[in-house]
C-alpha atoms as a PDB file:
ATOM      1  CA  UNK A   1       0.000   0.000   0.000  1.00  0.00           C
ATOM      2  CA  UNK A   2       1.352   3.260  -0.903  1.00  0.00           C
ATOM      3  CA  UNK A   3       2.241   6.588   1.368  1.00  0.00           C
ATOM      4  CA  UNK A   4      -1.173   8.282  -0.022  1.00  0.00           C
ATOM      5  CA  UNK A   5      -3.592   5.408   0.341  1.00  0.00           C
ATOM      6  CA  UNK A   6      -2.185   4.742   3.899  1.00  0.00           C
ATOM      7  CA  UNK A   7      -2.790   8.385   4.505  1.00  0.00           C
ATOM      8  CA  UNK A   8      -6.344   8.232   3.015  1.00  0.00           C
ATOM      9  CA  UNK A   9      -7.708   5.166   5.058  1.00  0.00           C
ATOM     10  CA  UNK A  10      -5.918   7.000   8.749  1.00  0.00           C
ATOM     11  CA  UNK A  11      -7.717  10.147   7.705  1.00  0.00           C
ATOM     12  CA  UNK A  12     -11.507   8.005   6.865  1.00  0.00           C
ATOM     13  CA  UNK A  13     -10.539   5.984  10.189  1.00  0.00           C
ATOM     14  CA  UNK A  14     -10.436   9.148  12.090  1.00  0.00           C
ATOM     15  CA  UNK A  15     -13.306  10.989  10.570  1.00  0.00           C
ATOM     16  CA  UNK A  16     -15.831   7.731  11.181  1.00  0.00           C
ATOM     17  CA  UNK A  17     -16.940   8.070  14.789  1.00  0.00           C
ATOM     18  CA  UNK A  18     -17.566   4.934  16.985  1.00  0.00           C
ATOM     19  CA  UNK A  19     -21.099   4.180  17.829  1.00  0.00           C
ATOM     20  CA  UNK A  20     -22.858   5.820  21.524  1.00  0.00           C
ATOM     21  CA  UNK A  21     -23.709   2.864  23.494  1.00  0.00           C
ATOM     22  CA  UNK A  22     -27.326   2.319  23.891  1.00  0.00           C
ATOM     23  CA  UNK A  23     -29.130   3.232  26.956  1.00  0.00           C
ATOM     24  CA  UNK A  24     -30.055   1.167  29.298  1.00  0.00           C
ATOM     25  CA  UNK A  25     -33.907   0.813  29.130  1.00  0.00           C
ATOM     26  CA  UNK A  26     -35.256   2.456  32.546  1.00  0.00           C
ATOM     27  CA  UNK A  27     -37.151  -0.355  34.886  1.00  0.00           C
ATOM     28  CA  UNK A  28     -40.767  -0.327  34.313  1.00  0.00           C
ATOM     29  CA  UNK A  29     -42.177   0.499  37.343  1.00  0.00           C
ATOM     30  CA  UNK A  30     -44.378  -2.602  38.786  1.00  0.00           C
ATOM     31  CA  UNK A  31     -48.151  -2.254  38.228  1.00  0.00           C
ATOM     32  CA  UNK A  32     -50.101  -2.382  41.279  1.00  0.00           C
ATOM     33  CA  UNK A  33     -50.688  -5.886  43.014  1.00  0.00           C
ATOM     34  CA  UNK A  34     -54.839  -6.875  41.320  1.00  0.00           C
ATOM     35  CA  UNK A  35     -56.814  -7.199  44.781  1.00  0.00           C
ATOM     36  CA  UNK A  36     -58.031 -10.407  43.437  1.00  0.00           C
ATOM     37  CA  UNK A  37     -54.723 -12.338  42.779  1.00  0.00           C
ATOM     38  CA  UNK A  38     -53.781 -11.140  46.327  1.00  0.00           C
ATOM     39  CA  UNK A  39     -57.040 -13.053  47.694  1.00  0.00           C
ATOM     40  CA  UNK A  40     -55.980 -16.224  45.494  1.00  0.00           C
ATOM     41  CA  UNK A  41     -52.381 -16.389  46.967  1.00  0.00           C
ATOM     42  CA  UNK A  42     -53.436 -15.669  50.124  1.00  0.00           C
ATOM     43  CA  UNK A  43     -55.727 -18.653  49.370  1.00  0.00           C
ATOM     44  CA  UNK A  44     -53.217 -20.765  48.219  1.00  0.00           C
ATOM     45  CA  UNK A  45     -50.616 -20.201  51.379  1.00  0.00           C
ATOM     46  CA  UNK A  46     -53.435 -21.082  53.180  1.00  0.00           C
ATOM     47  CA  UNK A  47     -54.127 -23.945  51.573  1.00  0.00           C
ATOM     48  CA  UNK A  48     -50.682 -25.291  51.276  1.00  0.00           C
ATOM     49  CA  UNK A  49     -49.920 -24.661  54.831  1.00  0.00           C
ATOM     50  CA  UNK A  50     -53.364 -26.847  55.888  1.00  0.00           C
ATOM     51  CA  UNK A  51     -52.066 -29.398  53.346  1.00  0.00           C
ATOM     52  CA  UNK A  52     -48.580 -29.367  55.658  1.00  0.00           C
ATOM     53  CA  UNK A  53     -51.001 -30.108  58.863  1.00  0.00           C
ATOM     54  CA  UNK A  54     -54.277 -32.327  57.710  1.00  0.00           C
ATOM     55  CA  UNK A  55     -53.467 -33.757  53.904  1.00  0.00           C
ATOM     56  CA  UNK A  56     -56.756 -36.061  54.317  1.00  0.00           C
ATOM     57  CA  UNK A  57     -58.588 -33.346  55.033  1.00  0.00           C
ATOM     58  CA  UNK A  58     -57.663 -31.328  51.638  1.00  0.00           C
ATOM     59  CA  UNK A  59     -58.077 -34.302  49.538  1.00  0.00           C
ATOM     60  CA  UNK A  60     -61.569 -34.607  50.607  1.00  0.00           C
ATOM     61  CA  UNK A  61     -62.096 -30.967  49.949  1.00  0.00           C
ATOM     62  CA  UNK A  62     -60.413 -31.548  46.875  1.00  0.00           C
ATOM     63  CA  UNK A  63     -62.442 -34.234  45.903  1.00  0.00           C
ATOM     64  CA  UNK A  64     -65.591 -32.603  46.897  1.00  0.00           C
ATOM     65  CA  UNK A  65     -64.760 -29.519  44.879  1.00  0.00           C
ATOM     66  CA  UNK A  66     -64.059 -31.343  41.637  1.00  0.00           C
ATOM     67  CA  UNK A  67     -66.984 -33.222  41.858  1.00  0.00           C
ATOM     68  CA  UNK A  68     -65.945 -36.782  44.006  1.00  0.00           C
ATOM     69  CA  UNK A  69     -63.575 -37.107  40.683  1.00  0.00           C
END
């Protein structure tokens, strides 16, 4: 490569500028807790922590809420 093309491609290196780094997307703030899903996990805890103590007494309520399935 030549003195002059050497020259050109430092000179179009110099002029092209490096890309900005992107900006990290700010959090989306978290929506408000739905009063109903709050009612079905407090549910469920309770549920699951009676299941801990008395399992034959949620199967039977789980039997007698699907049906005796």
């Amino acid at each position: 490569m030549s003195a002059p093309e050497e020259e050109a491609l430092e000179i179009e290196a110099a002029t092209i500028p490096e890309p900005e780094p992107e900006p990290e997307p700010e959090p989306e703030p978290e929506p408000e807790p739905d009063p109903i899903l709050l009612k079905i996990e407090a549910k469920r805890e309770e549920i699951a922590e009676l299941a801990l103590d008395k399992p034959q007494l949620v199967a039977e309520q789980l039997r007698a809420w699907m049906g005796g399935r």
